[in-house]
Protein backbone atom coordinates (compact mmCIF):
# COMPACT_ATOMS: atom_id res chain seq x y z
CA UNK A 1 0.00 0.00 0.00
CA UNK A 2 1.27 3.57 -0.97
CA UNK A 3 1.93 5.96 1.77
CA UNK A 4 -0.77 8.22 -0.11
CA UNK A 5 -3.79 5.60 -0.20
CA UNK A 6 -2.38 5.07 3.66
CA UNK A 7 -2.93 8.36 4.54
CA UNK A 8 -6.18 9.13 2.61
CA UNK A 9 -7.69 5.46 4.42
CA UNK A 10 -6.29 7.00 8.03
CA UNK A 11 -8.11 10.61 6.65
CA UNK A 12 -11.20 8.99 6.07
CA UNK A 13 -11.39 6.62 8.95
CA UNK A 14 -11.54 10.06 11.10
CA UNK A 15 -14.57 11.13 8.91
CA UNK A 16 -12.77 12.99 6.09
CA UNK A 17 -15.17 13.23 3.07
CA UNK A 18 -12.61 14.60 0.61
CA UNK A 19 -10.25 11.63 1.50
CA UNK A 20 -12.76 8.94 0.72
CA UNK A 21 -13.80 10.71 -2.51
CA UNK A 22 -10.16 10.56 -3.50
CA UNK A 23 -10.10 6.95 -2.39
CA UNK A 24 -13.36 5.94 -4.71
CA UNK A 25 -11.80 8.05 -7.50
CA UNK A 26 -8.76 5.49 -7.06
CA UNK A 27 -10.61 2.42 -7.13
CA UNK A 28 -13.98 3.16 -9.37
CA UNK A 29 -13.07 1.77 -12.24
CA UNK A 30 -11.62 -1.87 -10.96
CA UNK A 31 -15.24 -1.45 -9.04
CA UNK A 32 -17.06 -0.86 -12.07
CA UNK A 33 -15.90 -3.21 -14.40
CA UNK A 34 -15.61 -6.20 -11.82
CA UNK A 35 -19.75 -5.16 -11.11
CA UNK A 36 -20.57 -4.97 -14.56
CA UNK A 37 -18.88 -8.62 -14.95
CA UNK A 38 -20.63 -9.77 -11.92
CA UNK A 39 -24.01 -8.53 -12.68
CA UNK A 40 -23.91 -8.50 -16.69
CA UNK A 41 -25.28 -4.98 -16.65
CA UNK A 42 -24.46 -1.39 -16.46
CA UNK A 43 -26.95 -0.29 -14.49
CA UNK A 44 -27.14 -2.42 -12.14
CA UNK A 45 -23.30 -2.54 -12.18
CA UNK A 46 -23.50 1.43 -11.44
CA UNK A 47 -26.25 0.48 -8.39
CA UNK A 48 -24.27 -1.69 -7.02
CA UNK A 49 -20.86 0.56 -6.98
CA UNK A 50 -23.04 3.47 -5.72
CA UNK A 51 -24.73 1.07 -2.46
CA UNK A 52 -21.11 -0.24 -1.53
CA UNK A 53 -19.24 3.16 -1.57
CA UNK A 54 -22.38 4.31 0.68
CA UNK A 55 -21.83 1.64 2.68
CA UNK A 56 -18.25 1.60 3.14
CA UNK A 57 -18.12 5.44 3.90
CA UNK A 58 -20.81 4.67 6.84
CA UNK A 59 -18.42 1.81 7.86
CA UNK A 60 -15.01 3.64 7.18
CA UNK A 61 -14.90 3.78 10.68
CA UNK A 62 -15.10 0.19 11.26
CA UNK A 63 -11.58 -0.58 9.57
CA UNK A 64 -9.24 -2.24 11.34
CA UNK A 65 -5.99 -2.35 9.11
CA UNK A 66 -5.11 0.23 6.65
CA UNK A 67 -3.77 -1.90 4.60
CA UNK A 68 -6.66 -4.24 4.40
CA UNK A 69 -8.23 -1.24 3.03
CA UNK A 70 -8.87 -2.35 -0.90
CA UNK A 71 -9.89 -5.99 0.14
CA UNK A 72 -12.38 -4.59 2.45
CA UNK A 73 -13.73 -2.19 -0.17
CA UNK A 74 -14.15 -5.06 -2.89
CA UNK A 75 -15.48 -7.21 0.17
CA UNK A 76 -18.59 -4.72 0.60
CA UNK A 77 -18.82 -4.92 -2.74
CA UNK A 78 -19.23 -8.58 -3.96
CA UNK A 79 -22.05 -8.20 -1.32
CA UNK A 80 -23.64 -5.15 -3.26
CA UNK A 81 -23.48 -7.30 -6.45
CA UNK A 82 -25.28 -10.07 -4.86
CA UNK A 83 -27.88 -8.25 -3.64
CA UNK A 84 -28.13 -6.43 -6.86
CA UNK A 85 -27.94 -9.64 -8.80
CA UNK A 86 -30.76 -11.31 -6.58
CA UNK A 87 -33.26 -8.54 -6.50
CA UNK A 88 -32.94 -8.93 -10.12
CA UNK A 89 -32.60 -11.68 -10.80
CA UNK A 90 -36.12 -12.07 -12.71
CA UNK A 91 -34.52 -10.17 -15.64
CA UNK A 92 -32.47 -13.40 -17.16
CA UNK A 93 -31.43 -11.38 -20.03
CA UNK A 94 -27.64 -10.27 -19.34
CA UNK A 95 -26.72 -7.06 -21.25
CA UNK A 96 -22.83 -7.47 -21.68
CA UNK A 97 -22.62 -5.14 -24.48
CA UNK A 98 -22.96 -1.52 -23.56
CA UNK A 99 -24.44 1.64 -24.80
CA UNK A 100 -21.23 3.28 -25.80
CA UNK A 101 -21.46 5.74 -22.69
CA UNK A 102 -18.25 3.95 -21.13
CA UNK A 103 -16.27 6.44 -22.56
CA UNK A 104 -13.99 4.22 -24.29
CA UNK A 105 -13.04 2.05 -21.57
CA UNK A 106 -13.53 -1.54 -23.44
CA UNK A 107 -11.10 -2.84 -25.53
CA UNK A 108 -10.93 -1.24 -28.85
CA UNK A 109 -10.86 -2.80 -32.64
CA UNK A 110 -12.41 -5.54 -34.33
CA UNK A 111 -9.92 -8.54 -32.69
CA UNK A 112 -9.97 -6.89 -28.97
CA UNK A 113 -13.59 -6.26 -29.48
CA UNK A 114 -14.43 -9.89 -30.60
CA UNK A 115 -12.27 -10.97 -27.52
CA UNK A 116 -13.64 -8.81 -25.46
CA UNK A 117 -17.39 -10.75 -26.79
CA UNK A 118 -16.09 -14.34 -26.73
CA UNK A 119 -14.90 -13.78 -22.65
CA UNK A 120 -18.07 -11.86 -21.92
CA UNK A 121 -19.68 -15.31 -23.22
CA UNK A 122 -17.41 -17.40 -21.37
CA UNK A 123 -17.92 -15.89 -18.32
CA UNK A 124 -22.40 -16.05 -19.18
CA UNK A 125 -22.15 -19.58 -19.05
CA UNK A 126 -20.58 -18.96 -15.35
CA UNK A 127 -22.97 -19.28 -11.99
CA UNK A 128 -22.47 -16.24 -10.31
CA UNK A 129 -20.58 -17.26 -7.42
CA UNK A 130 -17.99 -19.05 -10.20
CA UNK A 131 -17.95 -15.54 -11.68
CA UNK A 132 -16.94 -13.21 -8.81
CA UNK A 133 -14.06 -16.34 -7.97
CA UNK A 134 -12.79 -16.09 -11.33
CA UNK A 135 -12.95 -12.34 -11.53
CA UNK A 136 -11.48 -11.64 -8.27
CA UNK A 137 -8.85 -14.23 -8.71
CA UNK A 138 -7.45 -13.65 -12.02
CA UNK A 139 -8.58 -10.21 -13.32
CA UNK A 140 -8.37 -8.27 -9.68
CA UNK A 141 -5.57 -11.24 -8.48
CA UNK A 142 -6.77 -11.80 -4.96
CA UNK A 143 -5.59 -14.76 -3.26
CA UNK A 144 -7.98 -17.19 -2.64
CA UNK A 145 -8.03 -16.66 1.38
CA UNK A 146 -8.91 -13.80 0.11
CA UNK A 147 -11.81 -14.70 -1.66
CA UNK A 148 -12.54 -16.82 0.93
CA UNK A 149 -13.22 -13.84 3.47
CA UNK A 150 -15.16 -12.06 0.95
CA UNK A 151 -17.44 -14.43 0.09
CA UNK A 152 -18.13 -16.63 3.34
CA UNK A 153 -16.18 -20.04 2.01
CA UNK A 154 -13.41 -21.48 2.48
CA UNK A 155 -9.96 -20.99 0.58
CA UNK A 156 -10.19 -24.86 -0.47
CA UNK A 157 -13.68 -24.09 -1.98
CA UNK A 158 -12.56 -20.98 -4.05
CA UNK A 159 -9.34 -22.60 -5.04
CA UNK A 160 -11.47 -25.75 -6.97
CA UNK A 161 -14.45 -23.67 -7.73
CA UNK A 162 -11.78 -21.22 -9.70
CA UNK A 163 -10.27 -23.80 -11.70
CA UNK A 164 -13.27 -25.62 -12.52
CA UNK A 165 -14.74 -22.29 -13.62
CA UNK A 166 -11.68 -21.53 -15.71
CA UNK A 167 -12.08 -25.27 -17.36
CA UNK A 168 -15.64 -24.74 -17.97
CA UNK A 169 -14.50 -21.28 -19.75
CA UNK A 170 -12.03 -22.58 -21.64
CA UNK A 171 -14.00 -25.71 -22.60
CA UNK A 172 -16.66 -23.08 -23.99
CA UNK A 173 -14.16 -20.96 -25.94
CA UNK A 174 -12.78 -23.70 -27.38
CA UNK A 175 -16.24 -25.59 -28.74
CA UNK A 176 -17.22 -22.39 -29.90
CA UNK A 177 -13.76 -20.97 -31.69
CA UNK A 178 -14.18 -24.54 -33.13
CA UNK A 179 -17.79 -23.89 -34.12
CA UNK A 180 -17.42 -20.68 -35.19
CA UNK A 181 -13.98 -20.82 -37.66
């Protein structure tokens, strides 16, 4: 952890506003993009980044470790997604594709873009719980006693759920890379 973040998380633990708006501005777009893979949409991506920064600034207080501060952050967060993801989950429709108002944040080009499409897939076919293991594991590279803590399991659980996930991925991408040419 930077001396910086350090001293914006000690800041905002004694109920400096301006700190934790510098800290969100740090981490919103890891938070974003892990809730939009989590929850297959943007708005409910953008709900659920909005309820766990509310959250965690009413709970700032409640931080033990500085350093812990990012984990705990993401922590509050995988729970936003869930609830998001539950309340609705009557909508089975995932929107992975957005409007265009990410202002240019995916991958550009017609080879990133198609990537981008086929791992969008990959991770559809994904319950949710194998998704947030994945993503936290090998996009946001948490270890998987992290996980662990975040999601109520243990590290043994995360460890096989990941790399069955990851087969079932990249038994998908290959069947369909087949399929498709």
């Amino acid at each position: 952890m930077s001396a910086q973040i350090n001293e914006l998380v000690t800041l905002a633990k004694s109920g400096d506003a301006d700190a934790f708006g510098e800290l969100y501005e740090l981490y919103y777009k890891e938070m974003i993009y892990y809730a939009r893979c989590v929850t297959g949409s943007e708005a409910l991506a953008e709900d659920a980044v909005s309820d766990a920064v509310l959250s965690a600034f009413r709970q700032i207080g409640s931080l033990k470790k500085n350093e812990a501060f990012k984990g705990w952050l993401f922590k509050i967060l995988c729970a936003s997604c869930k609830r998001q993801y539950t309340e609705n989950q009557h909508k089975k429709t995932l929107v992975w594709l957005d409007d265009g108002e990410t202002g240019g944040e995916e991958p550009s080009g017609t080879v990133d873009t198609e990537l981008s499409i086929d791992l969008k897939s990959a991770l559809s076919i994904l319950s949710r719980e194998e998704r947030e293991i994945v993503l936290l594991g090998t996009v946001e590279k948490y270890k998987s006693h992290e996980i662990a803590d975040m999601l109520g399991c243990k590290a043994v659980t995360v460890r096989s759920k990941h790399k069955r996930a990851l087969k079932k991925m990249r038994d998908f991408l290959e069947e369909n890379t087949v399929k498709g040419g």
